[in-house]
PDB file of N, CA and C in Angstrom:
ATOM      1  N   UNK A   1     146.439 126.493 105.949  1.00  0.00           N
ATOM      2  CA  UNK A   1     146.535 127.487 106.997  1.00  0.00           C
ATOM      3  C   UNK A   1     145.155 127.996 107.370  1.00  0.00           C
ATOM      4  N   UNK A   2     145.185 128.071 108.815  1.00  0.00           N
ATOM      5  CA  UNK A   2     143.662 129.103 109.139  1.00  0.00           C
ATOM      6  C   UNK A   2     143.611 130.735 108.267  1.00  0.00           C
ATOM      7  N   UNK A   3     142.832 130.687 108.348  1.00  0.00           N
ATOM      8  CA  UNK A   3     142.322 132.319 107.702  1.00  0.00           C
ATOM      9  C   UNK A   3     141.082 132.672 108.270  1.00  0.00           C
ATOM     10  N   UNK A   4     141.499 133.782 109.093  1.00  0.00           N
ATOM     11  CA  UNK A   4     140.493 134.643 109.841  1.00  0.00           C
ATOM     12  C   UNK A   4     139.181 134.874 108.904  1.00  0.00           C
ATOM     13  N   UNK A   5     138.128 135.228 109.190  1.00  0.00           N
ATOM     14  CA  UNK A   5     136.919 135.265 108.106  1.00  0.00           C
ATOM     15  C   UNK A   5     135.677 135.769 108.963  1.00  0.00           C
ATOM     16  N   UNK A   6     135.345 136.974 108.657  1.00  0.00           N
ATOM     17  CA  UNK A   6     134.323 137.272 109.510  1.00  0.00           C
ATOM     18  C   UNK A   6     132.786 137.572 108.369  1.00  0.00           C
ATOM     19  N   UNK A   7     131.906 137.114 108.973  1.00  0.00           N
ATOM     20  CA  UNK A   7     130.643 137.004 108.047  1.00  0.00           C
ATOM     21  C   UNK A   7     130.079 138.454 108.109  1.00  0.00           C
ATOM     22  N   UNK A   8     130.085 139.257 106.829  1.00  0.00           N
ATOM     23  CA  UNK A   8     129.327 140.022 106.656  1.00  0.00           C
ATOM     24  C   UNK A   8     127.924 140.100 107.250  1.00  0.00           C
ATOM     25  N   UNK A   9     127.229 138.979 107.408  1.00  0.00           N
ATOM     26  CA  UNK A   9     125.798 139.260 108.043  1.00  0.00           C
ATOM     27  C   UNK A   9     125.786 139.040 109.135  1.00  0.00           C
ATOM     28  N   UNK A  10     126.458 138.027 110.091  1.00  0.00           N
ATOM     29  CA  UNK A  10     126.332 137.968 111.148  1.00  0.00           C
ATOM     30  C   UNK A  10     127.583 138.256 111.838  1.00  0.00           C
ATOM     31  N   UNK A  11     127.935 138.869 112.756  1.00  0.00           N
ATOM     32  CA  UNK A  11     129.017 139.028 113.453  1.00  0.00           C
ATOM     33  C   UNK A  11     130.004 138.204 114.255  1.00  0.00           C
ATOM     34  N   UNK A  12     129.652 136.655 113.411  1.00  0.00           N
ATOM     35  CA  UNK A  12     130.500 135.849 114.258  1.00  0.00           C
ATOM     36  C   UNK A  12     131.832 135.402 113.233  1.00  0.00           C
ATOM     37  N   UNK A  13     133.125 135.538 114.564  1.00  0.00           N
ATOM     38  CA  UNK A  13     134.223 135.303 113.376  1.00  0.00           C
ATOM     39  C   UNK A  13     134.575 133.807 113.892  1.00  0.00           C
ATOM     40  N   UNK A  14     134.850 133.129 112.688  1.00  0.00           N
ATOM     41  CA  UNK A  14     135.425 131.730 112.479  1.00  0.00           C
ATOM     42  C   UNK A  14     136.906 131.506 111.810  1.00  0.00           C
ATOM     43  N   UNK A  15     137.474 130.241 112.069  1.00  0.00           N
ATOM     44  CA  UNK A  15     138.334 129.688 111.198  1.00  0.00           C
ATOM     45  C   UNK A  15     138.288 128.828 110.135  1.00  0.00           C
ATOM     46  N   UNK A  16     139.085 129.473 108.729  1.00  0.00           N
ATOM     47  CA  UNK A  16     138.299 128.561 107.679  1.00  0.00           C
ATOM     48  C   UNK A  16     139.425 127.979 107.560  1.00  0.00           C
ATOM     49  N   UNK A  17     139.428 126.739 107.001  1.00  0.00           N
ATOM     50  CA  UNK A  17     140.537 125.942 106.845  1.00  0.00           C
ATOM     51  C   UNK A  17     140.796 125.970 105.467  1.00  0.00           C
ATOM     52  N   UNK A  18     141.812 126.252 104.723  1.00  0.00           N
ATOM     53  CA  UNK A  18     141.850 126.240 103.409  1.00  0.00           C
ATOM     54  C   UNK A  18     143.174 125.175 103.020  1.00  0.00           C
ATOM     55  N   UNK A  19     142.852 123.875 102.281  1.00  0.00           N
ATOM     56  CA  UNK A  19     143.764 123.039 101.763  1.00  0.00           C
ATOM     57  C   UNK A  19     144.891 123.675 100.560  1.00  0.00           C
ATOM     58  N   UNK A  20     145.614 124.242 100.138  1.00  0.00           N
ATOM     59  CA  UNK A  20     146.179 124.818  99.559  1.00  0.00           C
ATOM     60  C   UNK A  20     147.500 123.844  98.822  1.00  0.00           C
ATOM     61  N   UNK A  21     147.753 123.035  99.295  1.00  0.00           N
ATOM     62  CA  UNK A  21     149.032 122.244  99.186  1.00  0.00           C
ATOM     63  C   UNK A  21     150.461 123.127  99.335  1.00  0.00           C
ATOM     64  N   UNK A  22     150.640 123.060  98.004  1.00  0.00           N
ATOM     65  CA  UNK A  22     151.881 123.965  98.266  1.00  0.00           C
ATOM     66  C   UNK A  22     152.175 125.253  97.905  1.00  0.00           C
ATOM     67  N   UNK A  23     150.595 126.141  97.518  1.00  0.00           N
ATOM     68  CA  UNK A  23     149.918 127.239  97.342  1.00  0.00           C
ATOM     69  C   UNK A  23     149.457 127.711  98.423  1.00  0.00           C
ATOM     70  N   UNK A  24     150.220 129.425  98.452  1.00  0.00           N
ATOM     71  CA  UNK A  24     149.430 129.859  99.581  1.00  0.00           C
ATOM     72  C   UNK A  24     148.542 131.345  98.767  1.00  0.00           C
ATOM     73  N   UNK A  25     147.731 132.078  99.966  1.00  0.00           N
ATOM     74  CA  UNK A  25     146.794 132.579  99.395  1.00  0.00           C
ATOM     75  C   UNK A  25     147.179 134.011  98.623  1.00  0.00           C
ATOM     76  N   UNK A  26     148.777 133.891  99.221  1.00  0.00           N
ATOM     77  CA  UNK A  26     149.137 135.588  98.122  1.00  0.00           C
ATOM     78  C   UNK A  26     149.761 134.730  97.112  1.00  0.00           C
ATOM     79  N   UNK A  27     149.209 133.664  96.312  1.00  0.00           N
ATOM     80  CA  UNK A  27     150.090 133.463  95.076  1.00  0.00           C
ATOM     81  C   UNK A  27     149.158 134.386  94.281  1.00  0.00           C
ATOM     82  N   UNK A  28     149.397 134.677  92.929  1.00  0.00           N
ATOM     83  CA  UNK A  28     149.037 134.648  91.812  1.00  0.00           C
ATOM     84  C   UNK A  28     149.116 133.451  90.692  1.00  0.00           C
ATOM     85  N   UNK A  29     147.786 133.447  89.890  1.00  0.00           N
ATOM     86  CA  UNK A  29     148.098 132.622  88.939  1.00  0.00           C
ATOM     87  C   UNK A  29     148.181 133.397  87.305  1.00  0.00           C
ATOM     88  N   UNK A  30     149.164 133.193  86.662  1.00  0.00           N
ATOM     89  CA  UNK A  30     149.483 133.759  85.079  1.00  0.00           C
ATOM     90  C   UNK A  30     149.189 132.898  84.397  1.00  0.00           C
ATOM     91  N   UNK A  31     148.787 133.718  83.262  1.00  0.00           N
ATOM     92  CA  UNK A  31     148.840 133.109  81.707  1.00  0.00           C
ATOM     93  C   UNK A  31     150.184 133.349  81.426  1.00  0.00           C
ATOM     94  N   UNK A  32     151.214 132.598  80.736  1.00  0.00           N
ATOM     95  CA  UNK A  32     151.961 132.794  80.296  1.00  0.00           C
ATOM     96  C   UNK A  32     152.384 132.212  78.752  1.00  0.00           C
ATOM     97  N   UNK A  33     152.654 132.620  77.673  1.00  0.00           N
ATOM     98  CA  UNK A  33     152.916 132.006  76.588  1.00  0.00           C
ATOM     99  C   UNK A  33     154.556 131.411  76.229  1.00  0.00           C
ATOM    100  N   UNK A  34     154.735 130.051  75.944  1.00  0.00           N
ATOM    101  CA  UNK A  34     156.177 129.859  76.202  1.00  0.00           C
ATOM    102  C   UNK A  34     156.215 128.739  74.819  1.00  0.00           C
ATOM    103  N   UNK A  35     156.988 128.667  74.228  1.00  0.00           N
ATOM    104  CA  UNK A  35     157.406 127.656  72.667  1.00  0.00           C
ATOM    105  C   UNK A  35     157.481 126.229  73.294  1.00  0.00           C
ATOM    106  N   UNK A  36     156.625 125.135  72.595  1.00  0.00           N
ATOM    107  CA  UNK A  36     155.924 123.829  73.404  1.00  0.00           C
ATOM    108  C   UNK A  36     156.988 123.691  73.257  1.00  0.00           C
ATOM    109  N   UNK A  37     158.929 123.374  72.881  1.00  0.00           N
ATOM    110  CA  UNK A  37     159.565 122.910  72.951  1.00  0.00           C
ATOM    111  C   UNK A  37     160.631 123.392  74.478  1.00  0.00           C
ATOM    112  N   UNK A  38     160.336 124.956  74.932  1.00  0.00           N
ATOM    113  CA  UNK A  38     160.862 125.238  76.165  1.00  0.00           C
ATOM    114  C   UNK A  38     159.886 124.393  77.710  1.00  0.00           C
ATOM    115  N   UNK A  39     158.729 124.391  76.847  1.00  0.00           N
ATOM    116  CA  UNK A  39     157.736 123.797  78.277  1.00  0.00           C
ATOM    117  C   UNK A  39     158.281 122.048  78.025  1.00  0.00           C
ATOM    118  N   UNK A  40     158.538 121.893  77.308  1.00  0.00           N
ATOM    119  CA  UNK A  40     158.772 120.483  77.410  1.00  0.00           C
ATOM    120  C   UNK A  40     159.854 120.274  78.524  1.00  0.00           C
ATOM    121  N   UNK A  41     161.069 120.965  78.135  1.00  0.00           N
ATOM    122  CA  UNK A  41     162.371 120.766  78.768  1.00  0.00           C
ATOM    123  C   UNK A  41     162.427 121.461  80.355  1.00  0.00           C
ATOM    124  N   UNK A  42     161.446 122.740  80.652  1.00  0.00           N
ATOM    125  CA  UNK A  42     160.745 123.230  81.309  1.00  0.00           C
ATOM    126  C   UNK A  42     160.252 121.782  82.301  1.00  0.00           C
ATOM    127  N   UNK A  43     159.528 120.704  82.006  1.00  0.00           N
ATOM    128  CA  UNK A  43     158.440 119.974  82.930  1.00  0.00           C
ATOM    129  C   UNK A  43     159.888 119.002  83.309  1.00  0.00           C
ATOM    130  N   UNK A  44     160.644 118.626  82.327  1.00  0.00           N
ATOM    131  CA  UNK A  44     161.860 117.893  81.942  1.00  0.00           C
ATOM    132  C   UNK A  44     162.108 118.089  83.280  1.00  0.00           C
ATOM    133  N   UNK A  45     163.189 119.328  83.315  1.00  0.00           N
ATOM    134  CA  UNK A  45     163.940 119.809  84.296  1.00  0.00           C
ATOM    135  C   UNK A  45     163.235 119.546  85.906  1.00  0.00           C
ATOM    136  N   UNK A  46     162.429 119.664  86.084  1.00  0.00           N
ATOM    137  CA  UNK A  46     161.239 120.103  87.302  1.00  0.00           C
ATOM    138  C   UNK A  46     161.106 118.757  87.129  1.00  0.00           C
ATOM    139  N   UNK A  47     160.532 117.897  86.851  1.00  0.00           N
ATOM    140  CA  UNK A  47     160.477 116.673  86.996  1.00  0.00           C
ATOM    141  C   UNK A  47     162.162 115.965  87.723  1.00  0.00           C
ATOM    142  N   UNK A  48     163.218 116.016  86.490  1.00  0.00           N
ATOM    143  CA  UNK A  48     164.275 115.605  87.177  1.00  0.00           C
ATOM    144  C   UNK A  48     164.848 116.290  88.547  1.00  0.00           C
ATOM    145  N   UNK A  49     164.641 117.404  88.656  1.00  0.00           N
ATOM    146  CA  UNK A  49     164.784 117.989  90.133  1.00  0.00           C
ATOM    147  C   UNK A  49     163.490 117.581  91.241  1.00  0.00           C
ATOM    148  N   UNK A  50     162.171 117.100  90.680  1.00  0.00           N
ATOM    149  CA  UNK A  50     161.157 116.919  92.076  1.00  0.00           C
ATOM    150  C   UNK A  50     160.842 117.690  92.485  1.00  0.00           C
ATOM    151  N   UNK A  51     160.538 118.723  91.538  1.00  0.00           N
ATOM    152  CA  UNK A  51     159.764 120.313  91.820  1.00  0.00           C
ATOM    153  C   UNK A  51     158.568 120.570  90.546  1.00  0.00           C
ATOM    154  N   UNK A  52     157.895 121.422  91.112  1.00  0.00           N
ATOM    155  CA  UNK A  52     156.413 121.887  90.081  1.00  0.00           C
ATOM    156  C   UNK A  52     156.825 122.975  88.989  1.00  0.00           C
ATOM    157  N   UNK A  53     156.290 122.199  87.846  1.00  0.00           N
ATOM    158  CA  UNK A  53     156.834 123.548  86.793  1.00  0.00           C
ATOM    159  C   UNK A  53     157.213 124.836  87.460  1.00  0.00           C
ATOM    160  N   UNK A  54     155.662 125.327  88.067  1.00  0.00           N
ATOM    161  CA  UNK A  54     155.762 126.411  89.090  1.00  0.00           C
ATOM    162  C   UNK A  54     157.072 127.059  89.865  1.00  0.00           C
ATOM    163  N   UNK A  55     157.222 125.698  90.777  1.00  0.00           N
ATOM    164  CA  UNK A  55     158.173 126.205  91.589  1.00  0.00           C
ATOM    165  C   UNK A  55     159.705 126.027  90.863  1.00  0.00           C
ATOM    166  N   UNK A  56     159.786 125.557  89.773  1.00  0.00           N
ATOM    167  CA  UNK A  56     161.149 125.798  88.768  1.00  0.00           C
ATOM    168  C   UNK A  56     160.587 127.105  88.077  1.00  0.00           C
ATOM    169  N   UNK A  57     160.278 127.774  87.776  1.00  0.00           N
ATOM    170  CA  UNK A  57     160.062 129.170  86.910  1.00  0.00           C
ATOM    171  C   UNK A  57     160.224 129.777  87.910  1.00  0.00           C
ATOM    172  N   UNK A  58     159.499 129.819  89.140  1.00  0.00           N
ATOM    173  CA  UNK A  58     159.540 130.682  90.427  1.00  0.00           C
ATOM    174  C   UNK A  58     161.291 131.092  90.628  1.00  0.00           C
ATOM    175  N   UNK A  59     161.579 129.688  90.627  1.00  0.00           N
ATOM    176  CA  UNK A  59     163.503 129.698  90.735  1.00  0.00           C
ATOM    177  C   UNK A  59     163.587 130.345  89.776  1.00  0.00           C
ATOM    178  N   UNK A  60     163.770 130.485  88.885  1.00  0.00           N
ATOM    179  CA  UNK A  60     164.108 131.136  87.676  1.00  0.00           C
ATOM    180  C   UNK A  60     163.635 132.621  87.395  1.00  0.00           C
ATOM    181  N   UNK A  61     162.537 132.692  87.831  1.00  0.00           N
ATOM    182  CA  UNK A  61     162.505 134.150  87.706  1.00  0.00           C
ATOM    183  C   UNK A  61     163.501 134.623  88.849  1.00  0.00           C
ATOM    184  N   UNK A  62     163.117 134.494  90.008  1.00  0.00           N
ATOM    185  CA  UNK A  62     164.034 135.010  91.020  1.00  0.00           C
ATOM    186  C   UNK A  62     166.046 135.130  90.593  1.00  0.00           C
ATOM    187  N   UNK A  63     166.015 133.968  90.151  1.00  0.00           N
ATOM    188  CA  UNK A  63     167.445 134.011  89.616  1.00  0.00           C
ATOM    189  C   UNK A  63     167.855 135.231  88.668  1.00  0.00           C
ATOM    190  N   UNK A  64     166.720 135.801  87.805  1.00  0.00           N
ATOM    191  CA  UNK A  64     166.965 136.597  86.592  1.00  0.00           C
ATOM    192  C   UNK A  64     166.714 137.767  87.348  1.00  0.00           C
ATOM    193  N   UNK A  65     165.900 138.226  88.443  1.00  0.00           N
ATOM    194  CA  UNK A  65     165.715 139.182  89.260  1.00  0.00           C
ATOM    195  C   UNK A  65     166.997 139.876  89.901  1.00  0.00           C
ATOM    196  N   UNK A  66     167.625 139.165  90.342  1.00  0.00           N
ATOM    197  CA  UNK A  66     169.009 139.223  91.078  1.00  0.00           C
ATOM    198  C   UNK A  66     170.129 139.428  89.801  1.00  0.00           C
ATOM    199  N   UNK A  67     169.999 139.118  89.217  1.00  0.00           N
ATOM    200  CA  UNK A  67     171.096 139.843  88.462  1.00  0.00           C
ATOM    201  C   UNK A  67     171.428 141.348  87.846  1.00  0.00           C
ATOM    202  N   UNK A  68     172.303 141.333  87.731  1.00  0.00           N
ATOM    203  CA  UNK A  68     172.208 143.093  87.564  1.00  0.00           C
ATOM    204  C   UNK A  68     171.607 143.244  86.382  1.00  0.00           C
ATOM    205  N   UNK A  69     171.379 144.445  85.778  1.00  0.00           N
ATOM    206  CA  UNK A  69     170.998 144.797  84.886  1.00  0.00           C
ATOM    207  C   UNK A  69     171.513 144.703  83.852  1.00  0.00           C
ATOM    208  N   UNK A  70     171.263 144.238  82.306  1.00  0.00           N
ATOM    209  CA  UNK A  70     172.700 144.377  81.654  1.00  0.00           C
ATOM    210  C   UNK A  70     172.878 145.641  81.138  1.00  0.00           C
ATOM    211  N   UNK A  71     171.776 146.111  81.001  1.00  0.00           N
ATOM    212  CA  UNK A  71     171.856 148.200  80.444  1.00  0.00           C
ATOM    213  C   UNK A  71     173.326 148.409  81.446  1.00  0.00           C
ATOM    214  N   UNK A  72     172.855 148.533  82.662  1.00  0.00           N
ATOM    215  CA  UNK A  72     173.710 148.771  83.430  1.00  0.00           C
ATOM    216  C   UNK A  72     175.303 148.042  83.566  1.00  0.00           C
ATOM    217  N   UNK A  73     175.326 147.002  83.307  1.00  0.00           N
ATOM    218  CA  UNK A  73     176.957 146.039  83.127  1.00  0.00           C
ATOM    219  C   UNK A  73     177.272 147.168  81.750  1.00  0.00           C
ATOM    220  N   UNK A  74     176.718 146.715  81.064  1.00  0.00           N
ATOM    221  CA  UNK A  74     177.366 147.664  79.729  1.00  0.00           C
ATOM    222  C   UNK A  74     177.748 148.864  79.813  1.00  0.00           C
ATOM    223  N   UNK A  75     177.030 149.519  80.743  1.00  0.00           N
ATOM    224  CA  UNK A  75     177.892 151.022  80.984  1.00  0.00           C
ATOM    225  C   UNK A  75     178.983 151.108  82.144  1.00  0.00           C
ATOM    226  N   UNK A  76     178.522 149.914  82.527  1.00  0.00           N
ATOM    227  CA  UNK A  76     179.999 150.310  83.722  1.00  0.00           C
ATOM    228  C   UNK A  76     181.473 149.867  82.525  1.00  0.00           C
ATOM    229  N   UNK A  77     181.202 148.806  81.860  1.00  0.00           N
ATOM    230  CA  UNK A  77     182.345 148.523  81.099  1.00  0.00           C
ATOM    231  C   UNK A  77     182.422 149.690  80.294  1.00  0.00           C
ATOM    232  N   UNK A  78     181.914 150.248  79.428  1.00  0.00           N
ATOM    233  CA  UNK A  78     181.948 151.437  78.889  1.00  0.00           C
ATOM    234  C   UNK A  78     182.688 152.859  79.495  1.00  0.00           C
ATOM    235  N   UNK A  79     182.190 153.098  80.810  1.00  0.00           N
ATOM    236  CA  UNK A  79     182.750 154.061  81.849  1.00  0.00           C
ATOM    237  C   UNK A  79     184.240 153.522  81.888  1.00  0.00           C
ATOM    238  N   UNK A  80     184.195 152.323  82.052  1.00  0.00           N
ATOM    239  CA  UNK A  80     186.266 151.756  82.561  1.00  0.00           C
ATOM    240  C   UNK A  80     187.386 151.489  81.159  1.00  0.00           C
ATOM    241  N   UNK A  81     186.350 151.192  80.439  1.00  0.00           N
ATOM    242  CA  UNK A  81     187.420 151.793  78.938  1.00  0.00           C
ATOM    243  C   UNK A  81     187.624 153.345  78.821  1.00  0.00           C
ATOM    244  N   UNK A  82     186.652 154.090  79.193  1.00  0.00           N
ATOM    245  CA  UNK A  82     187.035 155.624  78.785  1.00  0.00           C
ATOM    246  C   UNK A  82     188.008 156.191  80.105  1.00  0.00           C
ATOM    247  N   UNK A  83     188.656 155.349  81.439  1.00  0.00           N
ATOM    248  CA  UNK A  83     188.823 155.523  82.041  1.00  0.00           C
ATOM    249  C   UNK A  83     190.183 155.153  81.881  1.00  0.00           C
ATOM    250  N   UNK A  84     190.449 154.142  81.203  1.00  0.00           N
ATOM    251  CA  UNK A  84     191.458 153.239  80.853  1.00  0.00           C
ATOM    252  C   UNK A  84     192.667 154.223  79.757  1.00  0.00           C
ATOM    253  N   UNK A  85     191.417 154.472  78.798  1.00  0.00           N
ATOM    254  CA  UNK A  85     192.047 155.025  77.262  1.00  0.00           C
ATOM    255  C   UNK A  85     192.668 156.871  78.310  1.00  0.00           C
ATOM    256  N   UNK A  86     191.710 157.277  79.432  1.00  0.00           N
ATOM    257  CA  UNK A  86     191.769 158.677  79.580  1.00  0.00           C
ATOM    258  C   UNK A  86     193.453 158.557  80.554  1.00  0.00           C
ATOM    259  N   UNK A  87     193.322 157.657  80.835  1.00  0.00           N
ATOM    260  CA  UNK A  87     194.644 156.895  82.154  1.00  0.00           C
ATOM    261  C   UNK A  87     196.181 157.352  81.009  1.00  0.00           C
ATOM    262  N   UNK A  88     196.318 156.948  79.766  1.00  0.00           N
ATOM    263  CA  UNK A  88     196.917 157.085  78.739  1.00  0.00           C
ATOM    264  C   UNK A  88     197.983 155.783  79.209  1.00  0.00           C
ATOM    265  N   UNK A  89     199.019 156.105  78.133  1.00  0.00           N
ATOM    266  CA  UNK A  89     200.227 154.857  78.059  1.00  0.00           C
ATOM    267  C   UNK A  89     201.063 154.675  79.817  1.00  0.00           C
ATOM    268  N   UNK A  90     201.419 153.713  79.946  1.00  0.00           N
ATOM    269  CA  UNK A  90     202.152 153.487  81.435  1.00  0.00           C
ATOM    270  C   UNK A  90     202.910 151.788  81.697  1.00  0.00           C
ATOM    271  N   UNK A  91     203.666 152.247  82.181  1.00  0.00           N
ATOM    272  CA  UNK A  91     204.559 150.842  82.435  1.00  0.00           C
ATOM    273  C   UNK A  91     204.411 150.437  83.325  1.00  0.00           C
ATOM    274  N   UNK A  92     203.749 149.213  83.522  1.00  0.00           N
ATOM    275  CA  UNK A  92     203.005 148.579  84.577  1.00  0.00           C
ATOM    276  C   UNK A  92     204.309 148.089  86.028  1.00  0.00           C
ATOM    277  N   UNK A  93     205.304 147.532  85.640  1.00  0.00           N
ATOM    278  CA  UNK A  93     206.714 147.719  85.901  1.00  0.00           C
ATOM    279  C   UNK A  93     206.878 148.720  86.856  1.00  0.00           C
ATOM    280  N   UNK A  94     207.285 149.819  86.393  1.00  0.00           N
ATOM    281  CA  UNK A  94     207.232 151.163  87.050  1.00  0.00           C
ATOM    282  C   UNK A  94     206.445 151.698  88.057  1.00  0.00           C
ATOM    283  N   UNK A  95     205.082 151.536  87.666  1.00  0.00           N
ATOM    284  CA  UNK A  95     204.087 151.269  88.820  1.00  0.00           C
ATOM    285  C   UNK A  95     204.302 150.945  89.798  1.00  0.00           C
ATOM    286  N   UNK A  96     204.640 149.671  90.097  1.00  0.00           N
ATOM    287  CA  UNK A  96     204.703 148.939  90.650  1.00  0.00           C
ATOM    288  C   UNK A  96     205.875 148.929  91.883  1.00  0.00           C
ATOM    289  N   UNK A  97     206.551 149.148  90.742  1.00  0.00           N
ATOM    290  CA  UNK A  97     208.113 149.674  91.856  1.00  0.00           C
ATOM    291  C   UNK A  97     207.738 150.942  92.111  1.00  0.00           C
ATOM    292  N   UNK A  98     207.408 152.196  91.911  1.00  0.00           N
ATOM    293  CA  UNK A  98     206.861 153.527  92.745  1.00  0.00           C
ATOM    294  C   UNK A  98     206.513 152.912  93.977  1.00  0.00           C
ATOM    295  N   UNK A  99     204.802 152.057  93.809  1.00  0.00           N
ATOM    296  CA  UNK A  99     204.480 151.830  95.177  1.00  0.00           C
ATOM    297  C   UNK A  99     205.290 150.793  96.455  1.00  0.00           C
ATOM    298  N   UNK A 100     206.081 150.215  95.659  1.00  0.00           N
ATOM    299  CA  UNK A 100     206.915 149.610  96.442  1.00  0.00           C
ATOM    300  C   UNK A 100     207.964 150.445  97.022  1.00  0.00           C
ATOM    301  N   UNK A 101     208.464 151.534  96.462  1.00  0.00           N
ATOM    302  CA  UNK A 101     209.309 152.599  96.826  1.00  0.00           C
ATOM    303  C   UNK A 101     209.063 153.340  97.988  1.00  0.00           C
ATOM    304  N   UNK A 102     207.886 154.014  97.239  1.00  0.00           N
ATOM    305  CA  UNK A 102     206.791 154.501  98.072  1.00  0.00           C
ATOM    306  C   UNK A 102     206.504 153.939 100.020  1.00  0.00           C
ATOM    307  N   UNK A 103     206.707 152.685  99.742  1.00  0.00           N
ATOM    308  CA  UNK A 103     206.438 152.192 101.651  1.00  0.00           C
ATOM    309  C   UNK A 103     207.277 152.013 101.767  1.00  0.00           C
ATOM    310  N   UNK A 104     208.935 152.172 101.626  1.00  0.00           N
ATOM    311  CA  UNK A 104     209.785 151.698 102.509  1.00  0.00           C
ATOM    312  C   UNK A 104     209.893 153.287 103.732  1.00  0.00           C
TER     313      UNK A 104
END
């Protein structure tokens, strides 16, 4: 991609051409530490799909991003048992026929 670039000493602005491949200029690059037996299966995977380690972790983080929280799953299940137990005993049966009662 072009990238605007204006020279501090002289006031003329140019286009620089920057080869990047399949890097653009807001990536970041990490150190990351991972067990040589996950990077193996890691290059594995990305290889059998035809993607860059990179862009398989990229998937992967994003995937783990999007999921909810589990702090949060755990308290909603938590909230619907105390909701459940507070509901007390009931005949599901009965229920059922009320609301059916109920719309005629």
């Amino acid at each position: 991609p072009a990238v605007p670039w204006t020279s501090p000493v002289e006031t003329v602005t140019c286009q620089l051409q920057v080869n990047t491949g399949s890097y653009n200029l807001s990536m970041s690059k990490i150190m990351v530490s991972l067990p040589e037996e996950l990077v193996r299966v890691i290059d594995e995977v990305a290889r059998q799909r035809a993607m860059s380690r990179s862009a398989l972790l990229a998937a992967a983080a994003r995937r783990e991003i999007a999921r909810p929280n589990p702090a949060d799953v755990d308290d909603a299940i938590i909230r619907s048992e105390q909701r459940f137990r507070a509901a007390g005993r009931f005949e599901a049966a009965d229920l059922v026929r009320r609301d059916r009662d109920s719309r005629r």
